[in-house]
Protein backbone atom coordinates (compact mmCIF):
# COMPACT_ATOMS: atom_id res chain seq x y z
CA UNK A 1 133.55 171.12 173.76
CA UNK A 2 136.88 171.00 172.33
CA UNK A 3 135.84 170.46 169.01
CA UNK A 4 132.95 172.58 168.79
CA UNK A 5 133.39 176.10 167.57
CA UNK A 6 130.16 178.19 168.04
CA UNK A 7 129.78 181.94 166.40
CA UNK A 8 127.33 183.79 167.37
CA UNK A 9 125.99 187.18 166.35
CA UNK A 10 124.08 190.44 165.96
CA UNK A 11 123.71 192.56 163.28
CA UNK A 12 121.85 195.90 163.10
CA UNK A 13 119.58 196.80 159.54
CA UNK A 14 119.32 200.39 159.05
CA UNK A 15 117.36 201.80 155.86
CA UNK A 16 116.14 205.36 156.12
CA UNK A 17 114.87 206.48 152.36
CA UNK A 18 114.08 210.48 151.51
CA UNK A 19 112.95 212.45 148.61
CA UNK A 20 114.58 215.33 147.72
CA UNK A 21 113.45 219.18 146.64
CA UNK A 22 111.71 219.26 143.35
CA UNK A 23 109.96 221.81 141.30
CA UNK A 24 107.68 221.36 138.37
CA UNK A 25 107.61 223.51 135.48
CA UNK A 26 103.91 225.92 135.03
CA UNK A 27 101.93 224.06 132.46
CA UNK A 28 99.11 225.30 130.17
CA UNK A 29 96.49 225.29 133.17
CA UNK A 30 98.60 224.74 136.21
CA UNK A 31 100.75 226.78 138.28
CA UNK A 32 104.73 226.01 138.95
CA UNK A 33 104.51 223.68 141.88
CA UNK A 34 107.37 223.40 144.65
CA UNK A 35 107.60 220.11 146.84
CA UNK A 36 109.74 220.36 150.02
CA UNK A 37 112.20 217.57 151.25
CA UNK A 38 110.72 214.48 152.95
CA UNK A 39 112.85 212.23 154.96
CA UNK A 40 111.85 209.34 156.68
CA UNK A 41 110.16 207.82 153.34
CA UNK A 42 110.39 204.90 155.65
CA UNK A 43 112.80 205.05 158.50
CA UNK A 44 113.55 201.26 159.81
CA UNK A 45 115.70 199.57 162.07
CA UNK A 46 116.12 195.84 162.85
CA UNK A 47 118.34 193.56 164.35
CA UNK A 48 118.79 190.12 163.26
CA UNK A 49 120.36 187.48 165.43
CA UNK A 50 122.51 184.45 163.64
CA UNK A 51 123.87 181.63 164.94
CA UNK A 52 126.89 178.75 163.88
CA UNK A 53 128.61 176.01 164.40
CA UNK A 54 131.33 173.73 163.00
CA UNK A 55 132.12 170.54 164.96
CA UNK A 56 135.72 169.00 164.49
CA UNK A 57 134.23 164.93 163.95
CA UNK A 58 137.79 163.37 164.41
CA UNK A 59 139.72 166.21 165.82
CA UNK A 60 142.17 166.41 163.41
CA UNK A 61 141.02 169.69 162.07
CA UNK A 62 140.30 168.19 158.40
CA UNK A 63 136.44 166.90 158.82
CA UNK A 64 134.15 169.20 160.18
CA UNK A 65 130.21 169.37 160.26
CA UNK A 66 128.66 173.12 159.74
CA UNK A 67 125.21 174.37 160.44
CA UNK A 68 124.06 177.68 160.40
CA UNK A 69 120.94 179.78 161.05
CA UNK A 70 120.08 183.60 160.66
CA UNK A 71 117.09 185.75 159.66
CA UNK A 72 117.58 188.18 156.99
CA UNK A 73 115.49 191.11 156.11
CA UNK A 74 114.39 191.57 152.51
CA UNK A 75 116.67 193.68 150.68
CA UNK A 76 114.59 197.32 149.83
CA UNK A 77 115.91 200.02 147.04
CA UNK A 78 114.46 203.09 146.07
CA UNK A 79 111.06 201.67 145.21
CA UNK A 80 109.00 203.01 148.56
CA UNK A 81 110.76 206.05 148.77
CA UNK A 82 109.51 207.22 144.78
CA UNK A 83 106.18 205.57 145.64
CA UNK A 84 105.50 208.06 148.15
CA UNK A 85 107.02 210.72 146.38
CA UNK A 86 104.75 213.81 146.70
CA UNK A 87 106.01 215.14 142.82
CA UNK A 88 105.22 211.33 141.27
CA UNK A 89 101.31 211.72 143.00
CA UNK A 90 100.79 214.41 140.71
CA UNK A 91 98.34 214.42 137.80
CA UNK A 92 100.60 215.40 134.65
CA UNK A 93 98.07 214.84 132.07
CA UNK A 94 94.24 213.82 131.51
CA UNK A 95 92.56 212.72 128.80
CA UNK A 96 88.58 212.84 128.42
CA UNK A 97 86.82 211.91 125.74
């Protein structure tokens, strides 16, 4: 065990996405609208357990084999917060033939 160096880990995903206040002008047939603050547009957690090790083959310090092994969570922007923004569901214009 001398030569085997093992680091192991946690590590803790937070994403918590919102949409803010937003008002929308009156239009020719529509009254000025007012959409309150959502939060929690979503609201995750997640922890993701990693593993590695690095093994010293002559013990010399100068030759090692590495492994390693984790499980990552998808990286997420603003996309599913403005996809369930209340303002961006609105109908700003028709056409009809």
């Amino acid at each position: 065990m001398r030569k085997l160096t093992l680091n192991l880990g946690l590590r803790f995903d937070y994403f918590n996405g919102y949409n803010l206040d937003q008002d929308i002008e009156a239009g020719l047939y529509v009254d000025a609208r007012h959409f309150d603050r959502v939060d929690n547009v979503p609201n995750w957690k997640d922890v993701s357990p990693r593993i590695g090790a690095a093994y010293d083959l002559f013990g010399n310090g100068k030759t090692a084999v590495k492994a390693s092994i984790g499980r990552y969570v998808s990286s997420q922007g603003v996309g599913i917060a403005e996809a369930n923004n209340p303002a961006q569901a609105t109908v700003i214009s028709a056409t009809r033939t």
